[in-house]
N, C-alpha and C. Protein backbone atom coordinates (compact mmCIF):
# COMPACT_ATOMS: atom_id res chain seq x y z
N UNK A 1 5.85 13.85 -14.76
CA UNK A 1 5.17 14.31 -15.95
C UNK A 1 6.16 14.52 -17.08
N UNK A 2 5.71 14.37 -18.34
CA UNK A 2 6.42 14.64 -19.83
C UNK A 2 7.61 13.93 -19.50
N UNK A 3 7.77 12.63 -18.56
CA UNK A 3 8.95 11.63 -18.80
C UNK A 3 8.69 10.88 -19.81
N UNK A 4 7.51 10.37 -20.38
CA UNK A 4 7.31 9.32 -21.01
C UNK A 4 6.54 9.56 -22.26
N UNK A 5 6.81 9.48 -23.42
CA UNK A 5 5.61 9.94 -24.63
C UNK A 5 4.11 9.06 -24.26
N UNK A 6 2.79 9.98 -24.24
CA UNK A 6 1.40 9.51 -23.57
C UNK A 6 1.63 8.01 -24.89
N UNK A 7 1.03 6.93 -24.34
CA UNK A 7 0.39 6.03 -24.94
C UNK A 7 -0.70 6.48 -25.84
N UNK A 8 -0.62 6.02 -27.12
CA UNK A 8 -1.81 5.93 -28.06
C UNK A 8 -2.65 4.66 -28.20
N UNK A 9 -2.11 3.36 -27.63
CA UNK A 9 -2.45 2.30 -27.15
C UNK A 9 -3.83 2.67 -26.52
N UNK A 10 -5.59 2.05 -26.28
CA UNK A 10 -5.89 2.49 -25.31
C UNK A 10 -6.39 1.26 -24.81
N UNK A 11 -5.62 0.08 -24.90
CA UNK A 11 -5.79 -1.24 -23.79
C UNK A 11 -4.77 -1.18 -23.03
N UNK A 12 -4.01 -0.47 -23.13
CA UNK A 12 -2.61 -0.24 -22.55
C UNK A 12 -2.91 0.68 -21.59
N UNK A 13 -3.43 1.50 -21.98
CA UNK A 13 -3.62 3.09 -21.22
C UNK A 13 -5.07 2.44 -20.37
N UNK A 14 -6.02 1.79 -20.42
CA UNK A 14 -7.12 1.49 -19.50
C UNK A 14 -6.86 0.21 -18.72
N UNK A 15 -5.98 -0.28 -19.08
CA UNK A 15 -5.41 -1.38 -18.00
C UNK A 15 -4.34 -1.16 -17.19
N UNK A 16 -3.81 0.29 -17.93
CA UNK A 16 -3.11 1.00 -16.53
C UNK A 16 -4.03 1.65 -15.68
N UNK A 17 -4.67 2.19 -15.83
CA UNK A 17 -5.79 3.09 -14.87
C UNK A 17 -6.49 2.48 -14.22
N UNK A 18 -7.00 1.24 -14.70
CA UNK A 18 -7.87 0.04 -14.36
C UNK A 18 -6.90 -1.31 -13.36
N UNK A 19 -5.89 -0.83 -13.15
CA UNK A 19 -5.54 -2.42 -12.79
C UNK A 19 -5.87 -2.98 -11.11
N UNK A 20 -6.72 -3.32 -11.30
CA UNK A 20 -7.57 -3.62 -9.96
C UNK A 20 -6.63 -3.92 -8.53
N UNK A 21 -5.48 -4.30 -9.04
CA UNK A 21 -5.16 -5.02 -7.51
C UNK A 21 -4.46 -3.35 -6.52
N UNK A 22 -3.91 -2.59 -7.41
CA UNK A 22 -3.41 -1.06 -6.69
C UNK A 22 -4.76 0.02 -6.70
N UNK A 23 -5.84 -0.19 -7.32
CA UNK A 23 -7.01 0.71 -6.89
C UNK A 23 -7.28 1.24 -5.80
N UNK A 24 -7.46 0.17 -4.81
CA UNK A 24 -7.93 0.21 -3.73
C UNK A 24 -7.38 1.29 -2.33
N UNK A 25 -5.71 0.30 -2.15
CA UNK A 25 -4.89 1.39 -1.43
C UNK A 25 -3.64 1.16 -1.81
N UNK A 26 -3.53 1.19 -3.11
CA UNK A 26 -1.80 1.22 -3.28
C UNK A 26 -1.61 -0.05 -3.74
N UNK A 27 -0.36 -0.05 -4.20
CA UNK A 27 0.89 1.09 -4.72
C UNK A 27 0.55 1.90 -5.41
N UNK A 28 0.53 3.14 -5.14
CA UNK A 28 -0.15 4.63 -6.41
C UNK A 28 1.73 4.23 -7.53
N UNK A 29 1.27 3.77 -8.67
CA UNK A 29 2.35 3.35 -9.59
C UNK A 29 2.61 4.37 -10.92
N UNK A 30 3.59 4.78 -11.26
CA UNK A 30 3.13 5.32 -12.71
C UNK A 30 3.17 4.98 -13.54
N UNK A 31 2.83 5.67 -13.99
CA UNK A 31 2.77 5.07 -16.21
C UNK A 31 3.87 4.53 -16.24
N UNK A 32 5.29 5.17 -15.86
CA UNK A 32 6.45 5.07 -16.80
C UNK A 32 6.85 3.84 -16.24
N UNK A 33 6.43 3.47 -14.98
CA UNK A 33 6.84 1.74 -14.57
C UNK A 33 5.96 1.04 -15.22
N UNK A 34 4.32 0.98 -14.68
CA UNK A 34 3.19 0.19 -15.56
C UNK A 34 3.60 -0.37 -17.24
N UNK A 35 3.66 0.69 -17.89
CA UNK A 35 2.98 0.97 -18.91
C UNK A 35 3.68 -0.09 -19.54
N UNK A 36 5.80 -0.22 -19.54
CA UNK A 36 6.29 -0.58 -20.14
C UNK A 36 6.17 -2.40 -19.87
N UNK A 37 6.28 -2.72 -18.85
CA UNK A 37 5.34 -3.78 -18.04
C UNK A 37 4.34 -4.15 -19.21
N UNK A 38 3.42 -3.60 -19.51
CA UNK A 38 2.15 -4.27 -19.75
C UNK A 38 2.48 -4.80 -21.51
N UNK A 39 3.41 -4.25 -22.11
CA UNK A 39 3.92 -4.30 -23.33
C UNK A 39 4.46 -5.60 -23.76
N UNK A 40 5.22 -6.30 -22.43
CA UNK A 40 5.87 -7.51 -22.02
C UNK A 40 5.54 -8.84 -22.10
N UNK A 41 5.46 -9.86 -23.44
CA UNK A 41 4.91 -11.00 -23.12
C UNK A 41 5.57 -11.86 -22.39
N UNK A 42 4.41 -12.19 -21.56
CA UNK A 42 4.98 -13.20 -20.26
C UNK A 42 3.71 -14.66 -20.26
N UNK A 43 4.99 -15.46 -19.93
CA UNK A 43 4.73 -16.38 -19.33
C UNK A 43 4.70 -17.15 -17.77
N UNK A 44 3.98 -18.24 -17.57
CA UNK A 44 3.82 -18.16 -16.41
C UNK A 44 4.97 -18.34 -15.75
N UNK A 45 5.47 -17.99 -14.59
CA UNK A 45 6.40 -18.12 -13.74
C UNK A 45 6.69 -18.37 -12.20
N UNK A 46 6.91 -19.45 -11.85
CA UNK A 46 6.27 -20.44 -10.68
C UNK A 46 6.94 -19.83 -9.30
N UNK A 47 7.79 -19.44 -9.73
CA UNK A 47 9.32 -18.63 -8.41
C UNK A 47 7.63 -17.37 -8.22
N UNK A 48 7.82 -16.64 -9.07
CA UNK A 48 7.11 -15.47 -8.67
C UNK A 48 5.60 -15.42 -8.56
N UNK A 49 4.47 -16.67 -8.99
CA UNK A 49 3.31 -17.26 -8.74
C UNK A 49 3.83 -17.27 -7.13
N UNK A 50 4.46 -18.40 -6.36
CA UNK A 50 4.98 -17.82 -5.25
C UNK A 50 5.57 -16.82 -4.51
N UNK A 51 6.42 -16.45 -5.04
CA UNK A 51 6.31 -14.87 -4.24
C UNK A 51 5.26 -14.44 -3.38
N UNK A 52 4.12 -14.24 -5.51
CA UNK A 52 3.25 -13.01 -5.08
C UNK A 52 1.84 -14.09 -4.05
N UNK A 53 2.08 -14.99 -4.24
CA UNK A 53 0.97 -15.95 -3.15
C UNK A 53 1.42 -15.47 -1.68
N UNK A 54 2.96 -15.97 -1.35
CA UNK A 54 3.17 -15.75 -0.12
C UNK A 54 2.87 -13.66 0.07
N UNK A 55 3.11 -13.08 -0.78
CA UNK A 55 2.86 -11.41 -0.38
C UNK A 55 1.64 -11.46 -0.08
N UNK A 56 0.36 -12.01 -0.61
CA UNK A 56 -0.77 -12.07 -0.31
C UNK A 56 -1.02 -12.46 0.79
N UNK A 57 -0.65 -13.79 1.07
CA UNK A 57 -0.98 -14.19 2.64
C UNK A 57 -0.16 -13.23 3.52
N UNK A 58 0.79 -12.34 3.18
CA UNK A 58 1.29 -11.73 4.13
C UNK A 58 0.39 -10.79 4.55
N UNK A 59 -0.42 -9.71 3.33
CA UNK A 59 -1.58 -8.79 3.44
C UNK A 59 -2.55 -9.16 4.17
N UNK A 60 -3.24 -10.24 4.03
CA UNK A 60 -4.27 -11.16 4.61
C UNK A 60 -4.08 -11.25 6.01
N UNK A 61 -2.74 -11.69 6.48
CA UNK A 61 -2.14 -11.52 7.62
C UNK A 61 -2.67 -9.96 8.32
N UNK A 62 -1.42 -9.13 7.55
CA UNK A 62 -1.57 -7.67 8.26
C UNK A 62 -3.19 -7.38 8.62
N UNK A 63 -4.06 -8.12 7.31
CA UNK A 63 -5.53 -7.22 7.26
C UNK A 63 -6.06 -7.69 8.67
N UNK A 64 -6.49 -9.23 8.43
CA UNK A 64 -7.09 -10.09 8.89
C UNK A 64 -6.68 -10.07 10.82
N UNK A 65 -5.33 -10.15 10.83
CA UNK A 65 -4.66 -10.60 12.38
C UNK A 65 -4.60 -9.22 13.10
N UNK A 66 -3.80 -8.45 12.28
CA UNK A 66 -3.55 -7.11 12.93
C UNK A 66 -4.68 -5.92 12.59
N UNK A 67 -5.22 -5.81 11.72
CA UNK A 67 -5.93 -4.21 11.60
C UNK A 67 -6.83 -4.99 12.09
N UNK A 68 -7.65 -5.50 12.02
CA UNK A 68 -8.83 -6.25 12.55
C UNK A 68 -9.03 -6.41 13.89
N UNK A 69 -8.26 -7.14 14.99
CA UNK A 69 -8.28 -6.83 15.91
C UNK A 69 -7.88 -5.92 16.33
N UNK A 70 -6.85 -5.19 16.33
CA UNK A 70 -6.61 -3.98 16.30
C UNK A 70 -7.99 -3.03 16.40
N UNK A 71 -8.42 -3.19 15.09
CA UNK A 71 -10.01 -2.41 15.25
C UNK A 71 -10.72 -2.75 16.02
N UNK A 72 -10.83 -3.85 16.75
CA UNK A 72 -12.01 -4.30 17.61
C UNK A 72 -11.42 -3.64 19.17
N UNK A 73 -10.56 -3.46 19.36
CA UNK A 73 -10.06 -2.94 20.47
C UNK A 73 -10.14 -1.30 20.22
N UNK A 74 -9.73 -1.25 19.30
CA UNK A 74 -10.09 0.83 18.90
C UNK A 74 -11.62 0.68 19.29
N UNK A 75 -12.50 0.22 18.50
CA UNK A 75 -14.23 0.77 18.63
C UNK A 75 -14.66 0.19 20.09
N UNK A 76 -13.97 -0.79 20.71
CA UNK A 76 -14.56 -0.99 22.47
C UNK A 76 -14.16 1.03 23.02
N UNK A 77 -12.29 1.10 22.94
CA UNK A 77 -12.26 2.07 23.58
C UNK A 77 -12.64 3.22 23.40
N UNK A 78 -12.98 3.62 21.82
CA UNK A 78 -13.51 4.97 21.66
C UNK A 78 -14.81 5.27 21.65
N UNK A 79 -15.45 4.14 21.89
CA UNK A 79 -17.00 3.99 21.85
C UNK A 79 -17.72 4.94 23.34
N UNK A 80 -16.75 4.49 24.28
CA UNK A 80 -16.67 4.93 25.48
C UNK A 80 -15.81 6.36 25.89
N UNK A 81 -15.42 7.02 25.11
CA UNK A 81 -14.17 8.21 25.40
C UNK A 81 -14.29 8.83 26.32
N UNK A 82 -15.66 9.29 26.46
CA UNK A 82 -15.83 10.43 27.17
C UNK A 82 -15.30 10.13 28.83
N UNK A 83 -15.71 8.94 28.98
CA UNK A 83 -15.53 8.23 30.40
C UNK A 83 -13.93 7.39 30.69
N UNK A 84 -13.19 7.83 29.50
CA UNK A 84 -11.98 7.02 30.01
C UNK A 84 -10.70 7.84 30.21
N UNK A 85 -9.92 7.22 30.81
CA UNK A 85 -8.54 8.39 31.11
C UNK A 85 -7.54 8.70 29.92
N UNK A 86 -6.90 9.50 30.33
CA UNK A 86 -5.95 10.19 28.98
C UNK A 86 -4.98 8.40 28.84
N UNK A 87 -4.72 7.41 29.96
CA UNK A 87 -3.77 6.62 29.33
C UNK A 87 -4.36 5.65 28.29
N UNK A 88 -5.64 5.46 29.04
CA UNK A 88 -6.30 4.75 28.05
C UNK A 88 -6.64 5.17 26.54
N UNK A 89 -7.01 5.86 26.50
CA UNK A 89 -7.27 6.60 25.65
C UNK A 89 -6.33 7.01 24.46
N UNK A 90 -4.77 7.15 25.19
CA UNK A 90 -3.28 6.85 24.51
C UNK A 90 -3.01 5.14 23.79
N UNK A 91 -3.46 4.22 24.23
CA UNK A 91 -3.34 3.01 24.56
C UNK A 91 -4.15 3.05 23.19
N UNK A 92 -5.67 3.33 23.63
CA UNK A 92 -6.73 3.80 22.20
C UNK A 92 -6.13 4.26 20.90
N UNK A 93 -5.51 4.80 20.75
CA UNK A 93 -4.71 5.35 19.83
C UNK A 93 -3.07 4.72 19.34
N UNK A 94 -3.00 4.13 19.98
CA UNK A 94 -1.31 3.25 19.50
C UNK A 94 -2.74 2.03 18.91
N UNK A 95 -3.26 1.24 19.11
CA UNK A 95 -3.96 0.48 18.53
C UNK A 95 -4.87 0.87 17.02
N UNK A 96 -5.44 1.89 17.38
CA UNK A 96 -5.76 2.94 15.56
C UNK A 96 -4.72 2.81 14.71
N UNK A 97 -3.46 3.19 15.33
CA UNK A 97 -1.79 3.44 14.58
C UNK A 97 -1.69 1.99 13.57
N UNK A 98 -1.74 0.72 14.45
CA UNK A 98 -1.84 -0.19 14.34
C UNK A 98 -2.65 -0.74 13.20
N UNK A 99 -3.75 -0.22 13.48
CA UNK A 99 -5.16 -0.61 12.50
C UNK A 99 -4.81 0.10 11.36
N UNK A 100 -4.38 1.05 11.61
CA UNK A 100 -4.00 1.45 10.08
C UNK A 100 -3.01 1.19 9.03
N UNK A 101 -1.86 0.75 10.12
CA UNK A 101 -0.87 0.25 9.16
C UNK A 101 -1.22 -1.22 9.14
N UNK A 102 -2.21 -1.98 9.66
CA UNK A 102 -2.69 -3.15 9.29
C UNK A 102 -2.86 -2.90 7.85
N UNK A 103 -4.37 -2.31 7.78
CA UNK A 103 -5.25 -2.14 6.50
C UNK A 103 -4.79 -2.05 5.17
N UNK A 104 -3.98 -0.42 5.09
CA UNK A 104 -3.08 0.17 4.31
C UNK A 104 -2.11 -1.20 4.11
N UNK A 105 -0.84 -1.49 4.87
CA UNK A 105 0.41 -2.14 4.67
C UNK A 105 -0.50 -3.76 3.84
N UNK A 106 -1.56 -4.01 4.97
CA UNK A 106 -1.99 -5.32 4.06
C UNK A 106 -2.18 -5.26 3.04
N UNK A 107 -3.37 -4.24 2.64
CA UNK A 107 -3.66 -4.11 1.01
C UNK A 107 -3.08 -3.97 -0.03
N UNK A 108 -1.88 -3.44 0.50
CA UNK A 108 -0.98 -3.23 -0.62
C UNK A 108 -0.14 -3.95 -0.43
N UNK A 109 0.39 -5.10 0.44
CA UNK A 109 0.95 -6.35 0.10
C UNK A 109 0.20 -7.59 -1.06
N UNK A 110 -1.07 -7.56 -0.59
CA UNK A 110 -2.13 -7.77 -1.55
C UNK A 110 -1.91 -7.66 -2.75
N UNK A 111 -1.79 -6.21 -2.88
CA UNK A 111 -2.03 -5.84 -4.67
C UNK A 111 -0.77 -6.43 -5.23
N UNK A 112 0.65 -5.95 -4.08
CA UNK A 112 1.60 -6.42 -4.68
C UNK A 112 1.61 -7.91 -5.18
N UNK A 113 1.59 -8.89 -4.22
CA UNK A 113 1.09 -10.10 -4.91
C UNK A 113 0.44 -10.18 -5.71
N UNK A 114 -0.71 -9.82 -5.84
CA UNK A 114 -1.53 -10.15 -7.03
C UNK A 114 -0.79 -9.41 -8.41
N UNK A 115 0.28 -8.46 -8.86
CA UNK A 115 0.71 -7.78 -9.54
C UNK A 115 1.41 -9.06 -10.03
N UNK A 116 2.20 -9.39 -8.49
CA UNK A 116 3.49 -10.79 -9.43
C UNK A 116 3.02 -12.34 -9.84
N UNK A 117 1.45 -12.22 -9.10
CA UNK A 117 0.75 -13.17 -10.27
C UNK A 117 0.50 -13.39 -11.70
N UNK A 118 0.21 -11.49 -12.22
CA UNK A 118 0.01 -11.49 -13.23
C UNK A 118 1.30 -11.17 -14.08
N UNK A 119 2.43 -11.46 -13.33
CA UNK A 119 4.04 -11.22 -13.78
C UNK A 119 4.35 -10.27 -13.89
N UNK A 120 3.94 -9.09 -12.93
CA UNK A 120 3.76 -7.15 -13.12
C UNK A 120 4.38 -7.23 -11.29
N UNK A 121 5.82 -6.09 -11.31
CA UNK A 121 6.45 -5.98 -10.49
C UNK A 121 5.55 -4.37 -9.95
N UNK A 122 5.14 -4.20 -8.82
CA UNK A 122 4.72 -3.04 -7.81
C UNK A 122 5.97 -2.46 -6.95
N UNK A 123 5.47 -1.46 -6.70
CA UNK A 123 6.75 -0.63 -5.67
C UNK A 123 6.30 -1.57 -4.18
N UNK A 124 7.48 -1.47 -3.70
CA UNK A 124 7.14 -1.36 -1.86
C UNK A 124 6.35 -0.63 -1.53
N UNK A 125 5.86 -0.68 -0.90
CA UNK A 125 4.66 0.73 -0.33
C UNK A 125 5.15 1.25 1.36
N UNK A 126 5.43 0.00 2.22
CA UNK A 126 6.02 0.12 3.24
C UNK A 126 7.02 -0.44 3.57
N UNK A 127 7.63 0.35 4.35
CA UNK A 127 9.03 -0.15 4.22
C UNK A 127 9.25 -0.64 5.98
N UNK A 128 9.07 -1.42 6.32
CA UNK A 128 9.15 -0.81 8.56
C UNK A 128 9.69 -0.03 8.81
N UNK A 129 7.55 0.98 9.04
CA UNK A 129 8.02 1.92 9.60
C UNK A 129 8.38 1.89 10.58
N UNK A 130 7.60 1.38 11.60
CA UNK A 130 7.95 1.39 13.12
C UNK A 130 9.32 1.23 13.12
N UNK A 131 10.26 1.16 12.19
CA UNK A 131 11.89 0.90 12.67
C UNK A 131 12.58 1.82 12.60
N UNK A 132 12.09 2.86 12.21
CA UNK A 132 12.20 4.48 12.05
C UNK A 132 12.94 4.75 13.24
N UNK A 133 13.89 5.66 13.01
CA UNK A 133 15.03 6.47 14.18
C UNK A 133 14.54 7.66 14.74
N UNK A 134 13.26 8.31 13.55
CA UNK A 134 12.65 9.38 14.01
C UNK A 134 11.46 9.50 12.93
N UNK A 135 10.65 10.60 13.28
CA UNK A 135 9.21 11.06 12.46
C UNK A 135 9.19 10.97 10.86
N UNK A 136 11.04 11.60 11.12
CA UNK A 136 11.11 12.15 9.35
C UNK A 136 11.24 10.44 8.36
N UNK A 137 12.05 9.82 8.89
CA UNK A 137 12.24 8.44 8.26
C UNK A 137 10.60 7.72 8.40
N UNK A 138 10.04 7.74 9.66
CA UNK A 138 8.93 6.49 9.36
C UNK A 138 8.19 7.34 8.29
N UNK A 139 7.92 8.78 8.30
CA UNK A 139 7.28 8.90 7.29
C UNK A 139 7.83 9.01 5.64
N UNK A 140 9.00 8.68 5.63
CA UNK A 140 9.40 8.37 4.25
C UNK A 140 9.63 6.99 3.99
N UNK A 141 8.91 5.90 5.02
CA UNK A 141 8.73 4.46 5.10
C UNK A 141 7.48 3.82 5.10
N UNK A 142 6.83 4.92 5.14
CA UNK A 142 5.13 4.49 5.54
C UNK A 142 4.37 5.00 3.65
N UNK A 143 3.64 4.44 3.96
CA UNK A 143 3.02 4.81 2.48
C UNK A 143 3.79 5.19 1.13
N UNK A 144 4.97 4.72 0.94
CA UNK A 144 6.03 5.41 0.14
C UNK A 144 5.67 6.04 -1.14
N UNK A 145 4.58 5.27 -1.70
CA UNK A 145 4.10 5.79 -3.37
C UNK A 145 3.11 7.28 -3.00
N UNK A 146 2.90 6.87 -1.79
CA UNK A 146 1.55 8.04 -1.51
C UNK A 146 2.47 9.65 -1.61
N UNK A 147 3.21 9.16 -0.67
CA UNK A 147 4.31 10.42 0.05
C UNK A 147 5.21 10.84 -1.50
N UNK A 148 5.86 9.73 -2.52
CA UNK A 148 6.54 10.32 -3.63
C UNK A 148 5.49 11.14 -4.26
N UNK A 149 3.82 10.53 -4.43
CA UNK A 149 3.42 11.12 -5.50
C UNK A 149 2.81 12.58 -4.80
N UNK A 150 2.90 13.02 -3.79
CA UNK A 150 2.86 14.76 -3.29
C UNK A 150 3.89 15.49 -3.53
N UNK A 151 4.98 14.42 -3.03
CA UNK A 151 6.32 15.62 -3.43
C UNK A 151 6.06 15.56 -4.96
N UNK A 152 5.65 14.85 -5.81
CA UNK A 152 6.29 14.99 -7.17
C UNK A 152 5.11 16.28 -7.83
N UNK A 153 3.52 15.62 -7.16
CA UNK A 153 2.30 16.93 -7.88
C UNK A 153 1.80 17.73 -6.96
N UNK A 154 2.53 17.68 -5.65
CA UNK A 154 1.73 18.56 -5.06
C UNK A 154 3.02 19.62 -4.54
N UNK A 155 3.74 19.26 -3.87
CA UNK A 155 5.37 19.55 -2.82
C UNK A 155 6.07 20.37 -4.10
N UNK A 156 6.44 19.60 -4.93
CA UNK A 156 7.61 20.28 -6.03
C UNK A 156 7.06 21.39 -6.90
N UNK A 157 5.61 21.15 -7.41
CA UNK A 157 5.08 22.16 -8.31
C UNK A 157 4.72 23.75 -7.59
N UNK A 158 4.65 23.44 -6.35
CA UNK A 158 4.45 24.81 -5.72
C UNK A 158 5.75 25.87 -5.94
């Protein structure tokens, strides 16, 4: 907050708020990256038209291959809980883990691509987590914009 003087612009300021491809689940971005971005005339650019194509099929990937099945194996086993054992049921749950960093990690590979389509650079959002040494790292690898923007309005202001 009060890094950046507010925009008086308001195609500037509603196409930051509005920019469809981070709506959904990320990258939560701020003004002070967006804004100056959107100011920028660009032309098309074929290196990063690729990039952000291949980031997309990567999302598509995560969504499509991994959270997806992933999910189809979560709703067989939890459909049934009551009747299944604690390993299964563990097993049930590393596959949710899964489904979620499908969904999440895809979508926001997604947006990212679609950002470097429109020649607009996005944060990482995930970083591998699963490569984490411990709790404290995957979770400062997992959702990264989500986790900065608590410490910054929720964590620090207290």
């Amino acid at each position: 907050r009060k890094h950046i003087p507010a925009t008086r612009n308001w195609v500037e300021f509603f196409t930051y708020v509005s920019f469809f491809p981070q709506l959904a689940a990320g990258p939560i971005e701020r003004a002070g990256k967006m804004l100056p971005q959107f100011k920028v005339l660009r032309s098309f650019d074929y290196t990063a038209a690729k990039d952000g194509m291949r980031q997309i099929l990567l999302g598509l990937f995560k969504k499509i291959v991994i959270a997806d099945a992933c999910g189809r194996q979560v709703d067989l086993i939890f459909s049934d809980y009551q009747n299944l054992n604690g390993s299964t049921l563990f097993i049930g749950a590393i596959y949710f883990l899964f489904q979620v960093y499908g969904d999440f990690s895809g979508y926001s590979d997604m947006a990212i691509g679609m950002g470097r389509l429109f020649g607009l650079k996005l944060s990482q959002n995930f970083h591998y987590p699963f490569l984490a040494k411990n709790p404290r790292e995957l979770w400062q690898r997992w959702h990264i914009s989500l986790t900065t923007w608590f410490r910054d309005y929720v964590y620090i202001p207290l």
